[in-house]
C-alpha atoms as a PDB file:
ATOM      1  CA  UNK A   1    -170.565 211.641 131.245  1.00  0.00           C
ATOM      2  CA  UNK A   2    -168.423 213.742 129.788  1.00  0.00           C
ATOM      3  CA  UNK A   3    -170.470 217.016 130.192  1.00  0.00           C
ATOM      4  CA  UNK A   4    -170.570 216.425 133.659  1.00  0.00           C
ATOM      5  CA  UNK A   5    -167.089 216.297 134.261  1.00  0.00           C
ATOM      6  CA  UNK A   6    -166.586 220.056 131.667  1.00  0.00           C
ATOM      7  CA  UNK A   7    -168.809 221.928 134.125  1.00  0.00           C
ATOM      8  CA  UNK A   8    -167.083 220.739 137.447  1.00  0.00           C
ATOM      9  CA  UNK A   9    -168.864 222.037 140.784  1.00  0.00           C
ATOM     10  CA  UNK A  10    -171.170 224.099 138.789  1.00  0.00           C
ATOM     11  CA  UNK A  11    -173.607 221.280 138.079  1.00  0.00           C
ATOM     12  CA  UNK A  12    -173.784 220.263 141.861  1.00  0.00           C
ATOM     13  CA  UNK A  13    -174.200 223.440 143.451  1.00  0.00           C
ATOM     14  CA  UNK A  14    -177.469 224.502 143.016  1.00  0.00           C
ATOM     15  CA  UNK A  15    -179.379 221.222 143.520  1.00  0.00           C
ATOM     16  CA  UNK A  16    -177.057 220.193 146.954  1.00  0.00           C
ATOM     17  CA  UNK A  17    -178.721 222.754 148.737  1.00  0.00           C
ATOM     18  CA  UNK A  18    -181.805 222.687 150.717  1.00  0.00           C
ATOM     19  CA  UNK A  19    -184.498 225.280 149.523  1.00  0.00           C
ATOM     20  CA  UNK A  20    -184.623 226.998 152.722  1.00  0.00           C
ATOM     21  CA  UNK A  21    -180.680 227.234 153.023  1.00  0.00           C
ATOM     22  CA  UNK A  22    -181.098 229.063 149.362  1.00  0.00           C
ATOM     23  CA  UNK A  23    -183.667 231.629 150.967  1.00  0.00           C
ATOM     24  CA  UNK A  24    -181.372 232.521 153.913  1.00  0.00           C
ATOM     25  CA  UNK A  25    -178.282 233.131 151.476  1.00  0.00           C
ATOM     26  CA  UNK A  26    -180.259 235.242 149.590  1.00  0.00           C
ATOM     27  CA  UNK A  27    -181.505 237.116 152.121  1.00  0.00           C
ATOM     28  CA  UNK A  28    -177.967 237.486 154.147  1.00  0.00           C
ATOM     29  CA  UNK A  29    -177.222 238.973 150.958  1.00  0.00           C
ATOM     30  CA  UNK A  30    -179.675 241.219 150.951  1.00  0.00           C
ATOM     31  CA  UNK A  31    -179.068 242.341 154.042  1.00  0.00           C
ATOM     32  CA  UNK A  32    -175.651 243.452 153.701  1.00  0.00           C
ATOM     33  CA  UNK A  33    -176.539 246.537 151.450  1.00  0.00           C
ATOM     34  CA  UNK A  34    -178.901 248.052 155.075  1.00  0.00           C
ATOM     35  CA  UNK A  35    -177.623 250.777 155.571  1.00  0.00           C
ATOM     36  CA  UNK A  36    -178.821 252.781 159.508  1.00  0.00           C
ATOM     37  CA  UNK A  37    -180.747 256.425 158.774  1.00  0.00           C
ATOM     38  CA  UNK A  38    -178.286 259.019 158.723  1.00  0.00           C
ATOM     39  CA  UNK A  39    -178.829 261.203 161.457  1.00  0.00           C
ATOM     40  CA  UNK A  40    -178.591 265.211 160.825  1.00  0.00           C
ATOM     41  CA  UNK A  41    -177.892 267.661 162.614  1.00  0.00           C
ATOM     42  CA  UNK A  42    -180.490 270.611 163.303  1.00  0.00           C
ATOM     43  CA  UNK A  43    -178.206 273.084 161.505  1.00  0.00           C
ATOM     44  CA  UNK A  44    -178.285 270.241 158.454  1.00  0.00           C
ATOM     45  CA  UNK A  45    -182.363 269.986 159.018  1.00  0.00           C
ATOM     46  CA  UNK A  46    -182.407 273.891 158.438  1.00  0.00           C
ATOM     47  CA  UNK A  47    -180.663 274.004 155.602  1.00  0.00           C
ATOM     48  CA  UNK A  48    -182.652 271.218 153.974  1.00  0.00           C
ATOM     49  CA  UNK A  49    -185.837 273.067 154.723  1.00  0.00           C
ATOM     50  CA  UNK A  50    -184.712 276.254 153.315  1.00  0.00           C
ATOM     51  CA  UNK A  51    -183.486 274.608 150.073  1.00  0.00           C
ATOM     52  CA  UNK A  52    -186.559 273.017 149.482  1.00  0.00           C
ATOM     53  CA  UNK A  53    -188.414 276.493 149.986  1.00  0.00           C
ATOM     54  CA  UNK A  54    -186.561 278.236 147.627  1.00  0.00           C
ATOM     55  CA  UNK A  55    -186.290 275.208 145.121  1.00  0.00           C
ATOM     56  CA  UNK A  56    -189.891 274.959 145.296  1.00  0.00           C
ATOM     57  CA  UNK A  57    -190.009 278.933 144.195  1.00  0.00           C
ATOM     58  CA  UNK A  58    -187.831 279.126 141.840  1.00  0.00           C
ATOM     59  CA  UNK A  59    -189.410 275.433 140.193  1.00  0.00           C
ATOM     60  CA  UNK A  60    -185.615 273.800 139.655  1.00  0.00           C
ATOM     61  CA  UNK A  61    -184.455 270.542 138.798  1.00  0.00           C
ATOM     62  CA  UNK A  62    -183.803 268.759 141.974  1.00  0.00           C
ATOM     63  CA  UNK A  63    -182.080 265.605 142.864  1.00  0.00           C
ATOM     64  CA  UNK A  64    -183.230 264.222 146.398  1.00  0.00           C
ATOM     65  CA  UNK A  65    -181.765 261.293 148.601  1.00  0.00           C
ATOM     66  CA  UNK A  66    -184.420 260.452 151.317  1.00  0.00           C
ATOM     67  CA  UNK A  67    -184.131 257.181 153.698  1.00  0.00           C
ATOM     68  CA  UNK A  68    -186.436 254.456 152.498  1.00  0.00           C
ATOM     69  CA  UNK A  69    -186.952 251.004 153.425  1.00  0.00           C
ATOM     70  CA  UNK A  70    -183.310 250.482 154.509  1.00  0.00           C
ATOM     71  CA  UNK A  71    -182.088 252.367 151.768  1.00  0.00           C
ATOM     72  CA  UNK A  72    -180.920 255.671 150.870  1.00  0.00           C
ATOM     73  CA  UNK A  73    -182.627 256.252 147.067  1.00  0.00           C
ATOM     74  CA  UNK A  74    -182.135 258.993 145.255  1.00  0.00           C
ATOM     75  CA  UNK A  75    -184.855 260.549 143.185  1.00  0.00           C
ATOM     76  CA  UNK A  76    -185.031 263.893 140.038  1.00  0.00           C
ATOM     77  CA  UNK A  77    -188.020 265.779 139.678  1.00  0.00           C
ATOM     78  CA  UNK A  78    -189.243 269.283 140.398  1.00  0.00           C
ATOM     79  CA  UNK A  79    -191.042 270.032 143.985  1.00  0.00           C
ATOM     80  CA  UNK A  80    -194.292 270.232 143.346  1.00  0.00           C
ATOM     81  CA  UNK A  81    -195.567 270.623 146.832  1.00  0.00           C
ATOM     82  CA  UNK A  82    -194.582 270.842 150.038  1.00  0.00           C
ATOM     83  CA  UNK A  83    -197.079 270.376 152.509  1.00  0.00           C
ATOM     84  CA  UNK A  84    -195.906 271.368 155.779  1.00  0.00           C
ATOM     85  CA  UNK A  85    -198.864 270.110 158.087  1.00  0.00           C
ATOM     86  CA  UNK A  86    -198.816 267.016 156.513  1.00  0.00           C
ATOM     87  CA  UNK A  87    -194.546 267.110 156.571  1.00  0.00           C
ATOM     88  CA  UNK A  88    -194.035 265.722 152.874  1.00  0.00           C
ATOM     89  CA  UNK A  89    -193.192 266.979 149.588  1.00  0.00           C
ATOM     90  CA  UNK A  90    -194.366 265.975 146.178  1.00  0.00           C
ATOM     91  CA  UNK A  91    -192.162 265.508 143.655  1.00  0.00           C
ATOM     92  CA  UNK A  92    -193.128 265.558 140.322  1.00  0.00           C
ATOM     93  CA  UNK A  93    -190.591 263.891 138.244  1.00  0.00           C
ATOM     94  CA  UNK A  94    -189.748 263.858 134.176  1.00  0.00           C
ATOM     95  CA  UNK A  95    -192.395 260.941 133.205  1.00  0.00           C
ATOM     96  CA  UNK A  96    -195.486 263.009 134.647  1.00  0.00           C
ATOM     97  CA  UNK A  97    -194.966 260.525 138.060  1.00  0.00           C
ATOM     98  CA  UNK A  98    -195.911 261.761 141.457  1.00  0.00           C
ATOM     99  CA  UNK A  99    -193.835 260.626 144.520  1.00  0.00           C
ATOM    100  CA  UNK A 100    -194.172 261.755 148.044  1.00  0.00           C
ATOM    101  CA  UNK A 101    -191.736 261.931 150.219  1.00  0.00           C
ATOM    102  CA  UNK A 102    -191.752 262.524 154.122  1.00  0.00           C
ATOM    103  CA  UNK A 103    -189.424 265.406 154.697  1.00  0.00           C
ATOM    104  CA  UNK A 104    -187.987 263.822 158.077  1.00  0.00           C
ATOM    105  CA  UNK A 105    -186.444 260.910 155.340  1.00  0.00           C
ATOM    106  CA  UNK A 106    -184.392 263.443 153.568  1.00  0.00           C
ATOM    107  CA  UNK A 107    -181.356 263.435 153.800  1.00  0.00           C
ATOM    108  CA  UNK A 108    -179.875 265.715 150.667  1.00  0.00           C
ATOM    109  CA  UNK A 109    -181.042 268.127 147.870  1.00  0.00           C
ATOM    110  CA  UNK A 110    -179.413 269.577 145.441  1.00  0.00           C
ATOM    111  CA  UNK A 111    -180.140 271.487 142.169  1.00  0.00           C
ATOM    112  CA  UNK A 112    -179.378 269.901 138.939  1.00  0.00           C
END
């Protein structure tokens, strides 16, 4: 009895609420990091574009933010392709990983 009474409204909290209850709280939570795509301007979009030309040249350290899932993630690497048919890039980053990105998802690039 007397652990019970050390630990208080700790021991009750978990079990007093309904599975379901414990999904939507987690995924309230979840929600509240969403963030709405950034919208850029065309003079933004062009200077995007012509950073990622002559990054991809000059084969620099980059560090990209691109719109995913919700999410603005930020990724290092080197440009390893740009395919503008397609509109992607590939980024190769330090572990030998590939990931493509969709250039109308980024949203920043600098050099490192």
């Amino acid at each position: 009895m007397d652990e019970l009474k050390g630990r208080g409204a700790k021991t009750w909290r978990k079990s007093m609420i309904l599975p379901e209850h414990q999904d939507a709280i987690n995924a309230w939570y979840a929600s509240q990091e969403d963030v709405n795509k950034p919208i850029l301007t065309s003079d933004r979009v062009a200077e995007i574009n012509q950073a990622i030309q002559l990054l991809h040249y000059k084969q620099s350290l980059v560090k990209i933010s691109y719109y995913h899932e919700r999410r603005i993630v930020d990724v290092s690497g080197r440009i390893y392709q740009v395919d503008s048919l397609q509109q992607h890039i590939v980024l190769s980053k330090d572990t030998f990983e590939k990931v493509c990105i969709s250039l109308r998802s980024i949203t920043d690039i600098i050099e490192v």
